[in-house]
Protein backbone atom coordinates (compact mmCIF):
# COMPACT_ATOMS: atom_id res chain seq x y z
CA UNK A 1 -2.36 -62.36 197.96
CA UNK A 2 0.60 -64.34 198.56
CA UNK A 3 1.12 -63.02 202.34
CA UNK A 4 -2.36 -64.89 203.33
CA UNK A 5 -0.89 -67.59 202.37
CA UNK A 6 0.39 -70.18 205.33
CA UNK A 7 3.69 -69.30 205.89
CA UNK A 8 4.80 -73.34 205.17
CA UNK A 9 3.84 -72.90 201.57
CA UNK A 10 5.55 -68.65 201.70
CA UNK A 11 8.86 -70.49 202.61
CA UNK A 12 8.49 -73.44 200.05
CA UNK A 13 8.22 -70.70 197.67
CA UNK A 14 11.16 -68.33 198.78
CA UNK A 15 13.90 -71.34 198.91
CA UNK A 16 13.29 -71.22 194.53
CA UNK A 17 13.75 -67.58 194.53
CA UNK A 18 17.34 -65.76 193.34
CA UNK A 19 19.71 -64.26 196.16
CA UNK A 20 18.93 -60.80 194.91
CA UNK A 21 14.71 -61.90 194.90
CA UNK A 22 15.57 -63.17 198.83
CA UNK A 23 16.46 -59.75 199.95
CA UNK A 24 14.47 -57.31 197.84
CA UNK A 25 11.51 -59.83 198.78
CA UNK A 26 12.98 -58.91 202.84
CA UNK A 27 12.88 -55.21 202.12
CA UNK A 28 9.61 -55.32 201.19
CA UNK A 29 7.28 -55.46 203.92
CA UNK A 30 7.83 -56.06 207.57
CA UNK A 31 6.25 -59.21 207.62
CA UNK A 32 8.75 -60.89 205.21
CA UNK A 33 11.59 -59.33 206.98
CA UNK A 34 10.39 -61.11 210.22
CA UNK A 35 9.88 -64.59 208.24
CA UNK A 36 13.15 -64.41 206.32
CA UNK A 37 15.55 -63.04 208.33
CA UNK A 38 18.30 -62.66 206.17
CA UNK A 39 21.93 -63.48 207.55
CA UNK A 40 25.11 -62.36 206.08
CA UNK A 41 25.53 -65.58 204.03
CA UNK A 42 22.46 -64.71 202.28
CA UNK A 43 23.76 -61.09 201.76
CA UNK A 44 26.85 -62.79 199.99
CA UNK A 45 24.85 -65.35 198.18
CA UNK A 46 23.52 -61.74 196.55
CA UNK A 47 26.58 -59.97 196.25
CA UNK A 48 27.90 -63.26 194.25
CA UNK A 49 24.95 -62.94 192.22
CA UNK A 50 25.33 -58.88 191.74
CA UNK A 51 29.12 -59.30 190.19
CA UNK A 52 28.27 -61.77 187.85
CA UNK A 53 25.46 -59.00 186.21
CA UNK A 54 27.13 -56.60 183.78
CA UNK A 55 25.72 -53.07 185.52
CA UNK A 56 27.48 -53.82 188.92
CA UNK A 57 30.22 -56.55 188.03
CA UNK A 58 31.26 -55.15 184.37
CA UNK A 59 32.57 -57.38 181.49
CA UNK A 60 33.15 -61.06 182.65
CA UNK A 61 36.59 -62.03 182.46
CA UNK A 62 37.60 -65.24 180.63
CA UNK A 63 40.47 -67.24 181.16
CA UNK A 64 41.67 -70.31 179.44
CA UNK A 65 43.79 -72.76 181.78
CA UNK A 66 45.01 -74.51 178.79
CA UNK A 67 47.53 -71.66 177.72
CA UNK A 68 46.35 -68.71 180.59
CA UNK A 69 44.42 -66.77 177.91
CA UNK A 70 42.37 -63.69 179.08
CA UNK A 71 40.10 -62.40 177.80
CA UNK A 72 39.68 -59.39 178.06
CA UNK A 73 43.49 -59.40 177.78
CA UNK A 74 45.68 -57.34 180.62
CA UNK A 75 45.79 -54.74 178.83
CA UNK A 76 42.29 -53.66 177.81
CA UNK A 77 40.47 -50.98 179.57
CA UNK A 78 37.78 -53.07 180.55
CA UNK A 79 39.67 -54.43 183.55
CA UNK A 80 38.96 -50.45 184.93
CA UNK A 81 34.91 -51.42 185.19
CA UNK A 82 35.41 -54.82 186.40
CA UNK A 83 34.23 -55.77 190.03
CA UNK A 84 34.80 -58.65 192.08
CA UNK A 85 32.79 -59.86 195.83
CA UNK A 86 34.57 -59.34 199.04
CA UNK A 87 32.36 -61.43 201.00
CA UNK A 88 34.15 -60.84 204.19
CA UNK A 89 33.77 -56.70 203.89
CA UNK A 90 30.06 -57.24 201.74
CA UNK A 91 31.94 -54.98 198.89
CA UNK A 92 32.27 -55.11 194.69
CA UNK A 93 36.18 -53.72 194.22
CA UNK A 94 38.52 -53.69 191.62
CA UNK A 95 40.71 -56.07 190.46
CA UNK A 96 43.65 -54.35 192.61
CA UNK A 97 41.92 -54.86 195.71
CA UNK A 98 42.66 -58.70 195.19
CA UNK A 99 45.46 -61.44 194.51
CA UNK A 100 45.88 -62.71 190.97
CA UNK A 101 44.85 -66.24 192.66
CA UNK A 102 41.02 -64.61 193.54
CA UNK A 103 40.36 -64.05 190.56
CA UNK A 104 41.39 -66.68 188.40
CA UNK A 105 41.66 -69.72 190.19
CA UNK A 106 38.87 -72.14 189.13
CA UNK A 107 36.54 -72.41 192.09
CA UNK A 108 37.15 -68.51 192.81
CA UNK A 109 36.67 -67.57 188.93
CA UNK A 110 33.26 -65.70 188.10
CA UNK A 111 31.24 -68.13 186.09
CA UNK A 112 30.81 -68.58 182.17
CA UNK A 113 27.83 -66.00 181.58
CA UNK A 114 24.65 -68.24 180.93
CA UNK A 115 26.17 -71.48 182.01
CA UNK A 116 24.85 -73.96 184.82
CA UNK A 117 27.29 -72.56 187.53
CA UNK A 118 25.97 -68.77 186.92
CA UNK A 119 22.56 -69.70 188.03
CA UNK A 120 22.06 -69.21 191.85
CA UNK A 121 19.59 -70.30 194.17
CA UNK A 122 19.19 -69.32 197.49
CA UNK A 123 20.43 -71.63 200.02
CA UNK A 124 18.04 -69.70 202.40
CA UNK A 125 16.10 -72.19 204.95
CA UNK A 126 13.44 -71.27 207.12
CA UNK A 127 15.56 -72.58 210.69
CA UNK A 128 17.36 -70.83 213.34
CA UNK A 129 20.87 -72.86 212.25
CA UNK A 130 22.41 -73.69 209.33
CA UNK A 131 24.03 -76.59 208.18
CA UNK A 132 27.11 -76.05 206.00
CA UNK A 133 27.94 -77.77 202.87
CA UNK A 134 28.29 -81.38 203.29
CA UNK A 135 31.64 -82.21 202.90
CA UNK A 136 32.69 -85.66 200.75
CA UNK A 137 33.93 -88.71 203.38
CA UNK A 138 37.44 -90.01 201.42
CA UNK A 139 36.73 -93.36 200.04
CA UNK A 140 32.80 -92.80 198.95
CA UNK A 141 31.14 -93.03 195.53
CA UNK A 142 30.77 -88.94 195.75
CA UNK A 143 34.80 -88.61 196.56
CA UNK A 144 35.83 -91.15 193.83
CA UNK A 145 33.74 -89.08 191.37
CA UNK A 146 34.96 -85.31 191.94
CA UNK A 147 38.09 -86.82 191.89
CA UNK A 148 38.00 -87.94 189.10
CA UNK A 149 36.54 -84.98 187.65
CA UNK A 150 39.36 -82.91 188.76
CA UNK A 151 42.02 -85.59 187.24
CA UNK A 152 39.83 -85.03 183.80
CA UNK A 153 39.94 -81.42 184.39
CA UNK A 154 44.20 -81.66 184.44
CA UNK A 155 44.20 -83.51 181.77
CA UNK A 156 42.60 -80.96 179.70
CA UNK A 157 44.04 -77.91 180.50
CA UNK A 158 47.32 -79.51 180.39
CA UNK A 159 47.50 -80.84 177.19
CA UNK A 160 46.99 -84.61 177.88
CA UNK A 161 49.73 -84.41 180.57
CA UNK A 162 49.26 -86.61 183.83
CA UNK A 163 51.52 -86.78 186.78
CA UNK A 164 52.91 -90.53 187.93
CA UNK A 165 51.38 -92.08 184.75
CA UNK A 166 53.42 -93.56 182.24
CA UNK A 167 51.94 -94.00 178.14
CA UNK A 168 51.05 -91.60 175.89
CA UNK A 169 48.17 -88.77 175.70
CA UNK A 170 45.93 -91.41 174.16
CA UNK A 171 46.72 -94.18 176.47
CA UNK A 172 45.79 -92.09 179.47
CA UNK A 173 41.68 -91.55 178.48
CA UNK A 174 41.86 -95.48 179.40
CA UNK A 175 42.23 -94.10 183.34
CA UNK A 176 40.14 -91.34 183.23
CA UNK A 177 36.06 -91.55 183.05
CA UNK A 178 35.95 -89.01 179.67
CA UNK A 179 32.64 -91.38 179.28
CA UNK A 180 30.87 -89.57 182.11
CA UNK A 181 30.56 -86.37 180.66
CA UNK A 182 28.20 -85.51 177.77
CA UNK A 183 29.31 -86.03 174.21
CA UNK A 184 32.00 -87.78 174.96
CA UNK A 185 30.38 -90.95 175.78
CA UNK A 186 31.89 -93.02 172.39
CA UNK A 187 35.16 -91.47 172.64
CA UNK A 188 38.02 -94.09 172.60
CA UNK A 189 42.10 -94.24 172.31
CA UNK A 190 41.63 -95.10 168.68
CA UNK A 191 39.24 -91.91 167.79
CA UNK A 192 42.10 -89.76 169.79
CA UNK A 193 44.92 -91.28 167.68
CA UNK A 194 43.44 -90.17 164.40
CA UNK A 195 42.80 -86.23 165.35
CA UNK A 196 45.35 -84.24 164.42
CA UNK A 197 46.66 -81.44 166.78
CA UNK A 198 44.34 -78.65 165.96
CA UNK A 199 41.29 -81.30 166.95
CA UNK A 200 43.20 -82.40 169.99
CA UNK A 201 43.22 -78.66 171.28
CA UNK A 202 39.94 -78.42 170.59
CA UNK A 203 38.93 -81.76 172.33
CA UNK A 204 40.30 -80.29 175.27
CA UNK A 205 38.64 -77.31 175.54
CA UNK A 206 35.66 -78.95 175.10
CA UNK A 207 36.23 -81.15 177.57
CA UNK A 208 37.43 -78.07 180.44
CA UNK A 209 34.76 -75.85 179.33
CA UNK A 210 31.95 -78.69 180.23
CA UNK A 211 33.70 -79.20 183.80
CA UNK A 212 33.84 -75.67 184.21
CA UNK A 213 30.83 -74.78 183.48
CA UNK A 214 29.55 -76.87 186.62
CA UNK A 215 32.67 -75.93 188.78
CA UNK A 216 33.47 -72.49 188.43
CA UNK A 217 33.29 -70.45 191.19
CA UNK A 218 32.09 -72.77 193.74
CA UNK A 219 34.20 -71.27 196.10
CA UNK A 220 33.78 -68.28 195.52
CA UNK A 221 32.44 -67.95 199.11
CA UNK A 222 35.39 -67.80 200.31
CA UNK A 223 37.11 -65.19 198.51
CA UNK A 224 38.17 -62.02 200.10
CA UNK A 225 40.59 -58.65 199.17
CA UNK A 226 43.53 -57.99 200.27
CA UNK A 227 42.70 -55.70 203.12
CA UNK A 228 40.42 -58.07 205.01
CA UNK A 229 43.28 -61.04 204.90
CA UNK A 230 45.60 -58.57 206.02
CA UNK A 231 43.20 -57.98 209.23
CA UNK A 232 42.23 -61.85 209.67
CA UNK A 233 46.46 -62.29 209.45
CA UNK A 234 46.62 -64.17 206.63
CA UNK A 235 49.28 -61.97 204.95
CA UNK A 236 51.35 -62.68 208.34
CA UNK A 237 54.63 -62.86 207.52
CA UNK A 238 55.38 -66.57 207.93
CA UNK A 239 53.11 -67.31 205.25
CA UNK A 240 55.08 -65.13 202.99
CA UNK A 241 57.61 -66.59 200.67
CA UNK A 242 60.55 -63.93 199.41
CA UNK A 243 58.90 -61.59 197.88
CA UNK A 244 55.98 -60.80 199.81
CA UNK A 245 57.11 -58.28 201.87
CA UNK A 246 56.45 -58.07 205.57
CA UNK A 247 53.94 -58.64 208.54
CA UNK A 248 53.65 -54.88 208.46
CA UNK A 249 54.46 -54.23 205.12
CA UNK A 250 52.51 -56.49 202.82
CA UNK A 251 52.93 -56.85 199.06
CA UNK A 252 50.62 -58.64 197.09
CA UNK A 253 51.19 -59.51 193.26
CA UNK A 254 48.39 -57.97 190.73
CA UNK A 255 48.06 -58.10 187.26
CA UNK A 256 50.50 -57.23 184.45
CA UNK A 257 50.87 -54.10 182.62
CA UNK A 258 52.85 -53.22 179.41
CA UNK A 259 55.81 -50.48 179.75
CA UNK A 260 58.07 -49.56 176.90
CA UNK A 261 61.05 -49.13 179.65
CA UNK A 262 61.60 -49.51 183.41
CA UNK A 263 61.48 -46.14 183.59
CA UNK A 264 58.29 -45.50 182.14
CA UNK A 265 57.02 -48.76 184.35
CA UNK A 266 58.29 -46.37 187.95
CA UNK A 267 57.33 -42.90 186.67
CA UNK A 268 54.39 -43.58 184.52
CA UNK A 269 53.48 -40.12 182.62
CA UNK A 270 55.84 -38.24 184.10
CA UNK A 271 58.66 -38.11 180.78
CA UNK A 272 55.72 -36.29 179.40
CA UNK A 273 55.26 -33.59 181.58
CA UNK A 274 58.91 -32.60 181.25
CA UNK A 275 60.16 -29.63 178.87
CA UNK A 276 62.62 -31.73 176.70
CA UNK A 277 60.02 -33.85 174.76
CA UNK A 278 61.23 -37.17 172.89
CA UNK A 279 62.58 -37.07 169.70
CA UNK A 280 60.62 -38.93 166.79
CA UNK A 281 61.51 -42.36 166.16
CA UNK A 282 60.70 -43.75 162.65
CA UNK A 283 58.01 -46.84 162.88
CA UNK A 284 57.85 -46.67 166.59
CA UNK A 285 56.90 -50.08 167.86
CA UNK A 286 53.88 -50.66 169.80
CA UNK A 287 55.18 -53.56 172.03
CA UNK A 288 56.81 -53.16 175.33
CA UNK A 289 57.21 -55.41 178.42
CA UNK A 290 55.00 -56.97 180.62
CA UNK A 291 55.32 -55.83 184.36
CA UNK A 292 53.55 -57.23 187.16
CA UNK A 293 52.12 -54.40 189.39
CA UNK A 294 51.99 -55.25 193.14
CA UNK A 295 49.96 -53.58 195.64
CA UNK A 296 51.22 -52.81 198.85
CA UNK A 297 50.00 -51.28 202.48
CA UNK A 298 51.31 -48.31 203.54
CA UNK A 299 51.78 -48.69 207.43
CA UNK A 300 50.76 -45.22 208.16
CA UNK A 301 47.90 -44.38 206.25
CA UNK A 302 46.24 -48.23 205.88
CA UNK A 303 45.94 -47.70 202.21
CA UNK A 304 46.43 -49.91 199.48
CA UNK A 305 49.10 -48.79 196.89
CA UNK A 306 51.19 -49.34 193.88
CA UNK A 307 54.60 -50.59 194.90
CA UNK A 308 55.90 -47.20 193.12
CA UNK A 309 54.14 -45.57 195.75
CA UNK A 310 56.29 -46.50 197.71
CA UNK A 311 60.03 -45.91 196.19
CA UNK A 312 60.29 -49.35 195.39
CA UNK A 313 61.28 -51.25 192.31
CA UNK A 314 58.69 -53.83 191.03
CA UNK A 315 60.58 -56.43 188.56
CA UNK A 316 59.72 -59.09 186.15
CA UNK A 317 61.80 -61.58 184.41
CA UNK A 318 59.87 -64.06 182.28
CA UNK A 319 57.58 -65.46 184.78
CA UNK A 320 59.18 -64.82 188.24
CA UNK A 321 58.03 -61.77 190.10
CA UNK A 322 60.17 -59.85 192.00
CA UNK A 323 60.46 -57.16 194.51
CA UNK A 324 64.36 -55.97 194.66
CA UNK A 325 65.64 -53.82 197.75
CA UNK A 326 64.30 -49.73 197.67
CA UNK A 327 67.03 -47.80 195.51
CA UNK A 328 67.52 -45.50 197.93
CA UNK A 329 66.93 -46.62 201.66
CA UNK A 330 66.01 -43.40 203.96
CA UNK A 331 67.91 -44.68 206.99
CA UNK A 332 64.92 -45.04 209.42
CA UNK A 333 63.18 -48.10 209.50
CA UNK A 334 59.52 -46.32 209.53
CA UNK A 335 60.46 -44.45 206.46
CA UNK A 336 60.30 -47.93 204.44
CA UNK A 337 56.83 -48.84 204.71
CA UNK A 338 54.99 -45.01 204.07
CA UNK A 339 53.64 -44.36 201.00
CA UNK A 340 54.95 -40.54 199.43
CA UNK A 341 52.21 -38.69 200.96
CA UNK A 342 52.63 -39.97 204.66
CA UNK A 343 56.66 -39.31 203.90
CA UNK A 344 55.92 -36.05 203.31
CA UNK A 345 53.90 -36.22 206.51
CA UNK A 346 56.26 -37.47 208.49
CA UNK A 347 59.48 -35.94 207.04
CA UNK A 348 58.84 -33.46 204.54
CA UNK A 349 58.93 -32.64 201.02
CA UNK A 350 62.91 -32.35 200.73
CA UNK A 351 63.06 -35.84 202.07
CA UNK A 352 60.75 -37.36 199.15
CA UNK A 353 62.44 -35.04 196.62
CA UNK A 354 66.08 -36.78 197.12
CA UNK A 355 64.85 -40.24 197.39
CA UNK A 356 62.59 -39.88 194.00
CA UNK A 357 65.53 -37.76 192.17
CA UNK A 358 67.85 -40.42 193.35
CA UNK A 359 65.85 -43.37 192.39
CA UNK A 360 64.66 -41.61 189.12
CA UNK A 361 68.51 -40.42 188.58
CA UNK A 362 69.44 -44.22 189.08
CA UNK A 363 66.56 -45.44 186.17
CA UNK A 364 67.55 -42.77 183.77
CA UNK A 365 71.02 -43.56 183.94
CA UNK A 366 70.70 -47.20 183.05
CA UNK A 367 69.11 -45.70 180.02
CA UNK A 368 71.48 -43.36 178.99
CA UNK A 369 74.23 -46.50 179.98
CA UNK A 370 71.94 -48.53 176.91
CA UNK A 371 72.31 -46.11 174.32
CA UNK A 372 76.02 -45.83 175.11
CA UNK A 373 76.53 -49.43 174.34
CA UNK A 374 74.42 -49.31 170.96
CA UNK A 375 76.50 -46.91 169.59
CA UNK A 376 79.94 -48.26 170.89
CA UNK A 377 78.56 -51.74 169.50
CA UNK A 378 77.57 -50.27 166.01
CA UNK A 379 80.95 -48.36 165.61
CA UNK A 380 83.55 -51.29 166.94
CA UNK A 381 81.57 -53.69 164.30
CA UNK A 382 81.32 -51.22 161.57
CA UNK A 383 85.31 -50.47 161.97
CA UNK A 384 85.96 -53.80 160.16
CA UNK A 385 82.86 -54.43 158.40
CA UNK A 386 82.66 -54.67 154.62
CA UNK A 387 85.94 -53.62 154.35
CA UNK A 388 86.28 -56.30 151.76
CA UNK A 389 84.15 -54.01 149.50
CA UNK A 390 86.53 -50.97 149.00
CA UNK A 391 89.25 -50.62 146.79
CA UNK A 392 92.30 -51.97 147.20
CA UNK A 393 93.72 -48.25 148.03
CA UNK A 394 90.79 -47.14 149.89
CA UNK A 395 90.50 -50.29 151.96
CA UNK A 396 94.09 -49.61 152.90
CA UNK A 397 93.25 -46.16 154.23
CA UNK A 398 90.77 -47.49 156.18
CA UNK A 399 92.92 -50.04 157.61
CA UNK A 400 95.08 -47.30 158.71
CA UNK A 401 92.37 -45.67 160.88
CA UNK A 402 91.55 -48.65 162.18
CA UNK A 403 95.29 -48.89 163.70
CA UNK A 404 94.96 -45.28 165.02
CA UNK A 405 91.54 -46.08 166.63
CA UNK A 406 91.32 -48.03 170.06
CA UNK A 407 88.05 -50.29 169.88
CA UNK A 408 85.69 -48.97 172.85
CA UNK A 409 85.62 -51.52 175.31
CA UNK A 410 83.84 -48.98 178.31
CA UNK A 411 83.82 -52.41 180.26
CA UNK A 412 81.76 -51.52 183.77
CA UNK A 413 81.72 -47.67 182.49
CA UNK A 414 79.19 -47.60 179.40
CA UNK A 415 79.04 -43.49 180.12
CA UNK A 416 79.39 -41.43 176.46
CA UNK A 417 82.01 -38.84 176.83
CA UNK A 418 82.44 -36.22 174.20
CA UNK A 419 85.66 -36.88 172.82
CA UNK A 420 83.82 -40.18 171.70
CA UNK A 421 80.92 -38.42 170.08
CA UNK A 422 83.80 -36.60 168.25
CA UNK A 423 85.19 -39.69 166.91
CA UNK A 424 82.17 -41.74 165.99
CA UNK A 425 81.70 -38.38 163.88
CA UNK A 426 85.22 -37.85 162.44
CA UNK A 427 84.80 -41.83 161.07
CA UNK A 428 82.05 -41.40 159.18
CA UNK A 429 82.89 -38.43 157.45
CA UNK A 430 86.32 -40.51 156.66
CA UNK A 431 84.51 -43.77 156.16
CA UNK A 432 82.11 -41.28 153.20
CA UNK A 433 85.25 -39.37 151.60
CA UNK A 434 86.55 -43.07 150.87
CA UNK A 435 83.64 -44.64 149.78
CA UNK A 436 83.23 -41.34 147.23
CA UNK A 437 86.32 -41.13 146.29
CA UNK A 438 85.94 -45.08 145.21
CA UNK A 439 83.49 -43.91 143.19
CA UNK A 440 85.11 -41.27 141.18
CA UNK A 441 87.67 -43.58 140.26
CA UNK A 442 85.28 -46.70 139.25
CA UNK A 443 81.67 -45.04 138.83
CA UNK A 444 79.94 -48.94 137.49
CA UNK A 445 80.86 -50.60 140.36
CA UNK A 446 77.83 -52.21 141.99
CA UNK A 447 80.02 -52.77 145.35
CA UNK A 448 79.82 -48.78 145.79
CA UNK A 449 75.85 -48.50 145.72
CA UNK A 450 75.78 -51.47 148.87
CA UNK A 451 78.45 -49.43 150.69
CA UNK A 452 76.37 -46.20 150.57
CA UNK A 453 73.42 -48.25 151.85
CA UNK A 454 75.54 -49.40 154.46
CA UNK A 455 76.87 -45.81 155.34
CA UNK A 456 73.31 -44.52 155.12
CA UNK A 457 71.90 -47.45 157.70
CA UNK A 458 74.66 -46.34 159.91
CA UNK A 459 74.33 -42.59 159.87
CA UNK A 460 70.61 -43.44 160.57
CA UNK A 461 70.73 -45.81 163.20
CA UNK A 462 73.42 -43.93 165.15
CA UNK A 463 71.44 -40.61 164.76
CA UNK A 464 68.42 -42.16 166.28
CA UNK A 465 70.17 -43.29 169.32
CA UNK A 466 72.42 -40.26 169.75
CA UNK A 467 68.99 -37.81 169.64
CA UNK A 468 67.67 -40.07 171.89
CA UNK A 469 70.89 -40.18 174.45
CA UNK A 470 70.94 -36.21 174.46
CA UNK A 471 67.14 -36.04 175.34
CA UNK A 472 67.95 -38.14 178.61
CA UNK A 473 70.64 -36.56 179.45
CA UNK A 474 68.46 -33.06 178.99
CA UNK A 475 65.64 -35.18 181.48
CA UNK A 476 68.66 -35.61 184.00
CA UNK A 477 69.86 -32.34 184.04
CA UNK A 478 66.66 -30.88 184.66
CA UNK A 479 65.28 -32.97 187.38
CA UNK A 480 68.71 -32.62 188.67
CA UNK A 481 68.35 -28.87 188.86
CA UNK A 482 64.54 -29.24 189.94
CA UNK A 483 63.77 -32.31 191.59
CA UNK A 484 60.69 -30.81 193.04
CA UNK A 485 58.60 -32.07 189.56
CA UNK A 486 58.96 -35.75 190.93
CA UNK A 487 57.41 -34.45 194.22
CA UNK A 488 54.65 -32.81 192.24
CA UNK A 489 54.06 -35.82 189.86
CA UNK A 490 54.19 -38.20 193.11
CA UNK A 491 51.22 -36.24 195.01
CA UNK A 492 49.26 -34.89 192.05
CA UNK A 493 48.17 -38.88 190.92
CA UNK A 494 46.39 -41.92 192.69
CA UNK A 495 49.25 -44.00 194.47
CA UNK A 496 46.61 -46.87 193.38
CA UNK A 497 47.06 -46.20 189.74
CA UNK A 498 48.97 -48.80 187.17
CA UNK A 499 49.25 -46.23 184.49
């Protein structure tokens, strides 16, 4: 058996095994867990190993420096069974338990399933110390060459671009040793010149796939979520820059999430549960906007939450992330960092019920303030649009109107009144009795067919947005009269939750 064995040739043989062999091989008899010992690097060595297996870590994620492809993508529902190493905390969380950077930064990246870097060892030695990783002196051989690497590395996922260094794409492979990695021994500035830009691309991924597929995750050591930073003080508030939050109220950017409208990005579900239901739009479109999600602490109850959670606006324009001022600031100074449930703690439902029906008030009416301007936009246009196209007696008439109607120009007050429903109306009905009456008089005119297209498109479009500016203003009036649903909808779901 191999326990008679000396234990000089048992430990030759444990430094080959797996981290996950090292400590199932501890577990198994007393006399291994005497020789081995395991410490808590060798517990991380097997936690690294354990989120990199599909039944613990789920899907691997993929990510492309060159243009920041993922893959899965941020939207897919495989992100919900992915699991990432803590190895300060010895835990496999979620994705929202960590910064964007943890996760997709090279050396902190899960490896390329199958590839060199995926394949762990134990770094296990039978001694009563440890020596760390040696570290590269500036100026060797060893230096020079990761350097190097990591100036090839740029150079591929940037597109051939290289900082200080003056030429073309092709004229830079002349400073960088493409020759050292495999299968790209023969290639020269010439060979580069000839490939179009489809082969460039592809040359380039080439090139960052072989690099990382030694590199990635090295450091992966060192990663750790957002909770055991916070305790370590590495989300201290110096080391914040804008919008970061606070020492004691940290906010940490996550990944992005599609919303059709703000509204829909702060109260996720909640149109939904209303009474007034949406009207139906015609071809509904699929897209919406990306929004980051950040995940904050609530100073009261230590847990990590949604910034919604926290009656807080989370912005994104293009590719700055923002976190703009709470909509409706409770007055105390505690009251900023508690999530809903410790508000209602601390101060009661009626307290969260007027800050949500404010806040949600505030979102809805920058809504209703959109739809106002579509329709004031499609009916100052349409007053002198294709006029050209009606009679000479008709397009008189219309001119006429025209004089007798001021062009909306709401200016800071986009609000819909009545009277201006009535008009829009009465216009269209006059703008129809003249287009028909055109075509009594001159029946073949092809002009008269385009301008009851044009009608049509108008009556549609205006429809469409009207419907949909009377079902907000239904939402408002009843969360206005019950603003104990937002209360409900805040405590009945998992402050955590992106969706």
């Amino acid at each position: 058996m191999f326990i008679d064995f000396p234990n000089e040739i048992q430990c030759q043989v444990i430094r080959l095994l797996d981290p996950i062999g090292l400590i199932s091989l501890s577990q198994s008899s007393r006399h291994f867990r005497r020789l081995i010992n395991p410490q808590k690097k060798n517990l991380v060595e097997r936690l690294l190993q354990l989120e990199l297996s599909n039944e613990h870590g789920g899907p691997t994620l993929i990510f492309r420096s060159r243009d920041s492809k993922l893959e899965p993508g941020w939207q897919d529902e495989a992100w919900e069974s992915m699991r990432w190493a803590c190895t300060d905390c010895l835990r496999l969380l979620s994705h929202k338990c960590f910064d964007n950077q943890s996760l997709l930064r090279l050396g902190y990246r899960k490896p390329l399933p199958n590839s060199d870097a995926a394949r762990m060892i134990t770094t296990w030695e039978h001694r009563l110390y440890w020596r760390p990783q040696h570290r590269l002196m500036r100026g060797s051989e060893e230096y020079r060459l990761e350097k190097s690497r990591r100036e090839l590395y740029f150079f591929a996922v940037t597109k051939g671009v290289m900082c200080d260094v003056e030429g073309d794409t092709a004229e830079h492979l002349d400073n960088l040793n493409v020759s050292d990695l495999v299968g790209f021994e023969r290639l020269f500035e010439k060979d580069f010149r000839d490939m179009d830009n489809d082969e460039q691309l592809e040359l380039f991924d080439r090139i960052a796939l072989l690099i990382e597929n030694d590199d990635c995750g090295k450091k992966r050591y060192l990663r750790k979520c957002n909770e055991c930073r916070f305790r370590k003080g590495f989300l201290s508030y110096t080391r914040f820059a804008g919008d970061r939050g606070s020492q004691n109220f940290p906010v940490v950017p996550s990944r992005r999430v599609s919303f059709a409208t703000e509204l829909d990005r702060h109260f996720p579900g909640f149109l939904s549960a209303l009474k007034s239901k949406e009207p139906p739009v015609e071809n509904p479109s699929v897209s919406g906007y990306l929004y980051s999600m950040y995940m904050a602490r609530c100073s009261k109850c230590e847990r990590w939450q949604e910034i919604r959670s926290f009656r807080t606006e989370g912005l994104c324009t293009g590719w700055r992330h923002g976190i703009c001022r709470e909509t409706e600031l409770l007055g105390q100074d505690y009251d900023k960092g508690y999530c809903n449930r410790c508000l209602v703690d601390t101060r009661g439902r009626g307290k969260l019920a007027e800050s949500l029906k404010t806040w949600f008030v505030t979102l809805l009416n920058k809504r209703v303030t959109g739809l106002s301007s579509q329709l004031y936009h499609q009916f100052n246009s349409h007053l002198f649009a294709r006029v050209c196209r009606l009679p000479q007696i008709e397009a008189g008439e219309w001119r006429v109107l025209v004089e007798q109607t001021l062009s909306f120009n709401p200016g800071n007050n986009l609000g819909l009144l009545r009277k201006d429903l009535d008009l829009i109306h009465t216009r269209r009905r006059q703008w129809k009795d003249l287009v028909d009456k055109a075509k009594e008089i001159d029946a073949e005119n092809s002009h008269h067919r385009f301008l009851d297209g044009v009608y049509d498109e108008w009556v549609r479009q205006s429809d469409a947005i009207e419907s949909k500016w009377r079902w907000l203003l239904g939402f408002r009036e009843e969360i206005e009269d019950n603003a104990e649903l937002l209360v409900d909808w805040a405590l009945g779901r998992d402050g955590a939750a992106f969706m």
